[in-house]
Protein backbone atom coordinates (compact mmCIF):
# COMPACT_ATOMS: atom_id res chain seq x y z
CA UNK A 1 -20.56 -8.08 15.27
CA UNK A 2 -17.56 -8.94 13.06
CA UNK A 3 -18.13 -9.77 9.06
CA UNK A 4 -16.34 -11.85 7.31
CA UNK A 5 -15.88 -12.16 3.47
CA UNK A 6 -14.16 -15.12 2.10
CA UNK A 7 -15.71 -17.68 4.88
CA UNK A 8 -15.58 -20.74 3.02
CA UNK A 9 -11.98 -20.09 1.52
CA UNK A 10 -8.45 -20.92 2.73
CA UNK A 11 -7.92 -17.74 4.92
CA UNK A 12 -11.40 -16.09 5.37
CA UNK A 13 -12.32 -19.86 7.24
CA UNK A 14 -9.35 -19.56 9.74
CA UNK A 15 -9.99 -15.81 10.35
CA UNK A 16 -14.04 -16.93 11.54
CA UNK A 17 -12.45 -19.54 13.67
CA UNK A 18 -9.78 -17.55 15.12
CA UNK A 19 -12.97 -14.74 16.28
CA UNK A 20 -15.87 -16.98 16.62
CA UNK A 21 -14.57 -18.27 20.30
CA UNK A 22 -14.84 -14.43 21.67
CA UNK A 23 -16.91 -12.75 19.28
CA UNK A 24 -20.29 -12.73 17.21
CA UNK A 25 -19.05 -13.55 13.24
CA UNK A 26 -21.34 -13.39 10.82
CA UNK A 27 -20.11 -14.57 7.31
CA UNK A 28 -21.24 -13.53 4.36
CA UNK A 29 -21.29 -16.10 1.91
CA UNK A 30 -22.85 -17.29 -1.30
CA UNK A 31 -23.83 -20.50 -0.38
CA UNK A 32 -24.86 -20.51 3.54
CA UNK A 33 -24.95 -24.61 3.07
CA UNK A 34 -21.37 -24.93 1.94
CA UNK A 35 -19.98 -22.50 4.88
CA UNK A 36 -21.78 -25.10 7.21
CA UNK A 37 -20.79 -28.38 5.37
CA UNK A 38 -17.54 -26.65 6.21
CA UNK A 39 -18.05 -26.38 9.51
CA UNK A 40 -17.53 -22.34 9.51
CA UNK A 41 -18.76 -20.64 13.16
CA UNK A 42 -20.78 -17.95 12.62
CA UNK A 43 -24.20 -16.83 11.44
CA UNK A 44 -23.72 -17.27 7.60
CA UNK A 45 -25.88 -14.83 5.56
CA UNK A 46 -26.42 -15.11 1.58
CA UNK A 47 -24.44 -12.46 0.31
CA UNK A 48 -23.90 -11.34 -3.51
CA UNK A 49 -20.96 -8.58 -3.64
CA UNK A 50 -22.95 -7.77 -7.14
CA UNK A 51 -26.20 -6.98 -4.82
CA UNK A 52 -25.92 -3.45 -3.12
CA UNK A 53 -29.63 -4.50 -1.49
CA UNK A 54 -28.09 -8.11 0.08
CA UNK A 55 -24.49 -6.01 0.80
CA UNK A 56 -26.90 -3.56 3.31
CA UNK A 57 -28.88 -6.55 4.60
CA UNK A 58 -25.30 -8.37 5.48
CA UNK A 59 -23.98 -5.69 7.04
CA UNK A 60 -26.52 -4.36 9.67
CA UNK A 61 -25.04 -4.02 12.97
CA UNK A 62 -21.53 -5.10 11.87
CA UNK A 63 -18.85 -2.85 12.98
CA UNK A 64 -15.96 -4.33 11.72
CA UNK A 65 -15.58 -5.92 8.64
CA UNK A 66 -12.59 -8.95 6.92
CA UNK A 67 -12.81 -7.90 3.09
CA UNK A 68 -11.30 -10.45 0.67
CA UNK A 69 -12.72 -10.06 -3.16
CA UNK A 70 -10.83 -13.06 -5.25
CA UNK A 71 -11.97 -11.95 -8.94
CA UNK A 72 -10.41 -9.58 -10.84
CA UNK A 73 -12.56 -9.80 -13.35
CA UNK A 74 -15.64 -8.33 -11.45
CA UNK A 75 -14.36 -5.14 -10.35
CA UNK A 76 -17.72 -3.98 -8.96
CA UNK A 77 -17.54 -5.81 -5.72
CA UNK A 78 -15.26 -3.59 -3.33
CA UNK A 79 -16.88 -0.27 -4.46
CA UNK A 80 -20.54 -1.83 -4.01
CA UNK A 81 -18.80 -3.46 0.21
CA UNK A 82 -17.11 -0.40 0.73
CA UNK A 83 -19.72 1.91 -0.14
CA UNK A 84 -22.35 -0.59 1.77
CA UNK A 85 -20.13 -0.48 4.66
CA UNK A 86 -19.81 3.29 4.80
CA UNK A 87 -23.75 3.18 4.56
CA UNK A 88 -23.81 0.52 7.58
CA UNK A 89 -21.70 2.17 9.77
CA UNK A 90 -18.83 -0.11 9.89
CA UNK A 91 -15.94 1.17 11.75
CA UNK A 92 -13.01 -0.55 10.54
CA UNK A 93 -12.09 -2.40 7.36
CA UNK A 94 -9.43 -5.07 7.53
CA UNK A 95 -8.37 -5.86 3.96
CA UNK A 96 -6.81 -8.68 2.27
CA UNK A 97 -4.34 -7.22 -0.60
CA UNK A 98 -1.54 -8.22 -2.05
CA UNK A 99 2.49 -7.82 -1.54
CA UNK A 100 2.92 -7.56 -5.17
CA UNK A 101 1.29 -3.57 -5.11
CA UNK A 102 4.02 -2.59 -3.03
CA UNK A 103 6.30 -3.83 -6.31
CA UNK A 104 6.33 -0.62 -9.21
CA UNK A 105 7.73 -3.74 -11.80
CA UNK A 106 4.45 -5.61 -11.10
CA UNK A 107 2.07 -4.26 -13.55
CA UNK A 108 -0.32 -7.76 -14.17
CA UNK A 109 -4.29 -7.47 -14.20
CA UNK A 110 -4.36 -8.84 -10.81
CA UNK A 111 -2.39 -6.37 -9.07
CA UNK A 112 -3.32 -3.06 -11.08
CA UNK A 113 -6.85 -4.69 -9.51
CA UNK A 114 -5.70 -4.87 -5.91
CA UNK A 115 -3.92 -1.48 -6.18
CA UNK A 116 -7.15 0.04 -7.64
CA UNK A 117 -8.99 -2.16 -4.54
CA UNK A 118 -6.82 -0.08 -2.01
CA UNK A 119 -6.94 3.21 -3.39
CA UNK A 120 -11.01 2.21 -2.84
CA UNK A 121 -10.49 1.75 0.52
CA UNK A 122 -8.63 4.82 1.39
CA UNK A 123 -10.68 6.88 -0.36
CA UNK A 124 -14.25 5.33 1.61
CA UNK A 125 -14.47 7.30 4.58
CA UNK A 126 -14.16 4.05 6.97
CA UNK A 127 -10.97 3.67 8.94
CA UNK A 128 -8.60 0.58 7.29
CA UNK A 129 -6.12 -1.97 7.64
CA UNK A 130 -4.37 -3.37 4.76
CA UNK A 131 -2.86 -7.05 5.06
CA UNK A 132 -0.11 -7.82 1.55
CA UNK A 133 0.74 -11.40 2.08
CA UNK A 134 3.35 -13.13 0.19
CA UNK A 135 1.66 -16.28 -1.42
CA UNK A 136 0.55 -18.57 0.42
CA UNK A 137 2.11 -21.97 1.56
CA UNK A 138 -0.97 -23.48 0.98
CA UNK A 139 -0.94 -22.89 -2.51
CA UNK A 140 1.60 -26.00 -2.57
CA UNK A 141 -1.59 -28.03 -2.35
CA UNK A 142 -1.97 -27.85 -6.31
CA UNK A 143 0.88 -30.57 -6.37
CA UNK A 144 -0.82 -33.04 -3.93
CA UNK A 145 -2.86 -34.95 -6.68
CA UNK A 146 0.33 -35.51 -9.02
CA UNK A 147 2.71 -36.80 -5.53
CA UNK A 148 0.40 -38.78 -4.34
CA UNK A 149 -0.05 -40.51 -8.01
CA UNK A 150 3.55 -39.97 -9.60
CA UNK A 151 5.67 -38.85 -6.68
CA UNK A 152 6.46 -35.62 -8.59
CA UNK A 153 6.12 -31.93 -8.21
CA UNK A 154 6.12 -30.33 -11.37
CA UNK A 155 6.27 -26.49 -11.08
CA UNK A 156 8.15 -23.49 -12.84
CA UNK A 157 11.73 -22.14 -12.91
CA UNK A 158 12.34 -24.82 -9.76
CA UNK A 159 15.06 -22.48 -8.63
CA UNK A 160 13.61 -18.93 -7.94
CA UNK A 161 12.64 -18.41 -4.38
CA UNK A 162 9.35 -16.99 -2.77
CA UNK A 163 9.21 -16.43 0.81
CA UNK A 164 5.81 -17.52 1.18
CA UNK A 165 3.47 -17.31 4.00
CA UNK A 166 1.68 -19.77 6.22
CA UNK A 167 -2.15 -18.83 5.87
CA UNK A 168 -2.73 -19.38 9.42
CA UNK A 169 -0.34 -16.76 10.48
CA UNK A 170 -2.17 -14.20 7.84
CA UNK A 171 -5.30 -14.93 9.69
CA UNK A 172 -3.81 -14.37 13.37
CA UNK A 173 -2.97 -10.71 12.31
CA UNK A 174 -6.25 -10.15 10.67
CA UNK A 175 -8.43 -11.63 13.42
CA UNK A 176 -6.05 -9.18 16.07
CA UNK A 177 -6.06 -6.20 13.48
CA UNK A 178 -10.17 -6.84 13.62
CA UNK A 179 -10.31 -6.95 17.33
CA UNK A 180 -7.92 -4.40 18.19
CA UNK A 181 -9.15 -0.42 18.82
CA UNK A 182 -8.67 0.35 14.43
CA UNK A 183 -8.76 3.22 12.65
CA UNK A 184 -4.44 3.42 12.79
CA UNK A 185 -4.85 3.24 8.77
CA UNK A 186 -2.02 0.29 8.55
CA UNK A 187 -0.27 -1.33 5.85
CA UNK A 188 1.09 -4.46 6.82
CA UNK A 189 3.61 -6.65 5.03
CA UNK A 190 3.30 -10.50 5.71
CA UNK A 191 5.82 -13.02 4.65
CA UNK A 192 7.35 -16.17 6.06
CA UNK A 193 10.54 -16.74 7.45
CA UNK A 194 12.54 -17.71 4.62
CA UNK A 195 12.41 -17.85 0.77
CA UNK A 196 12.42 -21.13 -0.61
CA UNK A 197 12.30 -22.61 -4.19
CA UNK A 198 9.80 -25.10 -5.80
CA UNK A 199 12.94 -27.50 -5.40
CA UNK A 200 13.98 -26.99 -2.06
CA UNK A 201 9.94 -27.47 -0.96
CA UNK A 202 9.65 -30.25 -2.89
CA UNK A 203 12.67 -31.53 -0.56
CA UNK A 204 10.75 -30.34 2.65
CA UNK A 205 7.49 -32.36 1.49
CA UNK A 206 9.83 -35.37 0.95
CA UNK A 207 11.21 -35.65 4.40
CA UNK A 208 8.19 -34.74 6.16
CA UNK A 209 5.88 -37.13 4.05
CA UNK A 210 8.86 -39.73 4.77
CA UNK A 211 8.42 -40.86 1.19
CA UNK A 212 10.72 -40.20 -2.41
CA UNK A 213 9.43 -36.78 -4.26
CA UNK A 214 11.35 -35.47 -7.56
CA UNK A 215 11.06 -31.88 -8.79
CA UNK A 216 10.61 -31.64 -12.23
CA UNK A 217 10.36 -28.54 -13.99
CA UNK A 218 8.14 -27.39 -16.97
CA UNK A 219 8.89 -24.70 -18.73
CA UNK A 220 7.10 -20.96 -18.81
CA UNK A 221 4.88 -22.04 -21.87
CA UNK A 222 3.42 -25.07 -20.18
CA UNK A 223 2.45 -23.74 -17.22
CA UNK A 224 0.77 -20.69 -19.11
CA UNK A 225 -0.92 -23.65 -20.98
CA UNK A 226 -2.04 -25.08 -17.73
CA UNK A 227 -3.27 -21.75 -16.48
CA UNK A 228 -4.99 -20.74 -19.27
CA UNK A 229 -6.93 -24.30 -19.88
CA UNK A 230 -8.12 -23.17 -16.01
CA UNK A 231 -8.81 -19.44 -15.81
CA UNK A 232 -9.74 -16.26 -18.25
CA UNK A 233 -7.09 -15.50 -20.34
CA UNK A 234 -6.62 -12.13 -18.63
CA UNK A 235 -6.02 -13.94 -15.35
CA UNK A 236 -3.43 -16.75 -16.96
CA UNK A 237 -1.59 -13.87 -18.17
CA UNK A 238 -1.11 -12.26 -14.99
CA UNK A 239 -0.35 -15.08 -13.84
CA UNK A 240 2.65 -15.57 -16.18
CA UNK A 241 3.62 -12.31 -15.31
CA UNK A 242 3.91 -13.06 -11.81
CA UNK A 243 6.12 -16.05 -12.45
CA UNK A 244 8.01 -14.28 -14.74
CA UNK A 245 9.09 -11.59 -11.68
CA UNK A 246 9.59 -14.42 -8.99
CA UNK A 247 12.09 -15.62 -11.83
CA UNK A 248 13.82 -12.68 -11.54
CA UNK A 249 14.06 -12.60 -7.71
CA UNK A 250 11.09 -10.07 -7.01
CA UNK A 251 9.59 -12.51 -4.74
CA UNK A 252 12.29 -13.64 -2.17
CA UNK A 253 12.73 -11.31 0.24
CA UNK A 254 11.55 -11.85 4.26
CA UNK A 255 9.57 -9.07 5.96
CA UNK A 256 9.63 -9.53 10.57
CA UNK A 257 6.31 -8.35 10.72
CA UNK A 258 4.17 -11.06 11.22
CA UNK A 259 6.40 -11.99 14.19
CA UNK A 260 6.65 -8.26 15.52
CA UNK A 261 2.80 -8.18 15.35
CA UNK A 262 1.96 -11.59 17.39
CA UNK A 263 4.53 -11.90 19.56
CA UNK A 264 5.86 -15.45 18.03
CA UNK A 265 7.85 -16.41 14.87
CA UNK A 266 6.13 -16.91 11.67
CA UNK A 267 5.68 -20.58 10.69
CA UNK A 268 7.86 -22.06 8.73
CA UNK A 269 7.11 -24.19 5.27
CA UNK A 270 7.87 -27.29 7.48
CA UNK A 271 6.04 -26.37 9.86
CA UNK A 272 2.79 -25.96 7.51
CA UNK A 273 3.48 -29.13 5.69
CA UNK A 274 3.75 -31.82 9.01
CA UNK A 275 0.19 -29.71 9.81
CA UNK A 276 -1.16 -30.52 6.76
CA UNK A 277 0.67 -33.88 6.19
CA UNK A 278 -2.45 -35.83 5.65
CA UNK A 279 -3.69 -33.84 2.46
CA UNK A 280 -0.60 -34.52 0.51
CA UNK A 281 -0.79 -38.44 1.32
């Protein structure tokens, strides 16, 4: 049995799919209706990361496990799944990190968190697999409300480049680290094939949607606005931080890892955008 974390999210989902053809997935979730309104495969389980009881309950009979915790601001949850995992006799951890803790200049809430998250995991006892993704192509999908009503992507410093990653292809290496032998204790870097700015995507979703798009930028202070009318201040700042470094170039370069580990070139941003076509139109 293979756990996942994450089910109803943006990579957790694809890594359930990916398994679910071969292998028994069970998905722990909060809200076992919404993984199924999704159409997630699996046996979903009601799982609170808060709840050491529910963690044991979710994690009978599993022997590997996907971990991806998404709040920063509830540091409990990996010690109370890795210590319930230890407990359940899980065998191998695959976790979902961050690129930015490989980075000494990035010193934001959010990845002093993940750090801290991976120090956690080394430290449990249960043999590991660490996946640092660039961000995510998908993440683009924030400026599908304002094309499809204004034809404009408004974004940050439209010039810095981040060589972002499809979240299909972070899925494929999870689902393979998950159902390969384990226990290596492997830090993998995952990035796409090339860097490219807010501009030069906005120019990608323009001839692929086959329709005009204009970049226009906003400055630092507006998007911190933005963030911080949408998250904790604690997580807006970070956030600023991390634009702040891509900025300065801390975000651009290409890693040949994800094509190295399956066997087939990472996707492009083109690629990912005629896949997804229909969501920005």
């Amino acid at each position: 049995m293979i756990a996942v974390t994450g089910a109803t999210g943006t990579v957790g989902g694809q890594v359930a799919r990916l398994l679910a053809a071969d292998h028994r997935v069970r998905l722990l979730v909060r809200d076992p209706h919404r993984a199924a309104k999704q159409g997630v495969p699996g046996q979903a389980v009601a799982t609170d990361l808060g709840d050491r009881a529910s963690l044991d309950a979710a994690l009978a009979g599993v022997h590997a496990l996907f971990l991806l915790t998404a709040n920063p601001l509830l540091p409990h949850h990996d010690p109370n799944i890795l210590d319930a995992a230890r407990r359940s006799g899980v065998r191998h951890i695959v976790k979902l990190s961050a690129l930015a803790v490989a980075d000494e200049h990035a010193d934001d809430l959010i990845t002093r968190w993940q750090r801290r998250n991976e120090t956690l995991l080394k430290d449990c006892g249960v043999p590991w697999t660490i996946l640092r993704p660039r961000a995510f192509m998908s993440n683009s999908l924030a400026w599908a409300a304002s094309l499809r009503t204004t034809g404009v992507v408004r974004a940050p410093d439209g010039t810095s480049r981040n060589a972002c990653v499809a979240p299909q292809d972070v899925a494929a290496v999870a689902a393979q680290a998950l159902t390969g032998p384990g226990g290596q204790a492997l830090t993998h870097p995952l990035t796409g094939p090339q860097a490219l700015s807010a501009e030069e995507q906005t120019a990608v979703l323009a001839q692929v949607l086959g329709r005009p798009v204009r970049f226009e930028a906003i400055t630092l202070e507006q998007a911190y606005a933005a963030w911080a009318a949408k998250y904790p201040e604690p997580v807006a700042q970070a956030l600023l931080h991390s634009a702040r470094r891509q900025r300065d170039g801390a975000k651009q370069d290409t890693d040949p890892t994800v094509e190295t580990l399956l066997g087939r070139p990472a996707q492009t941003y083109r690629q990912w955008v005629r896949q997804h076509r229909r969501q920005f139109l």
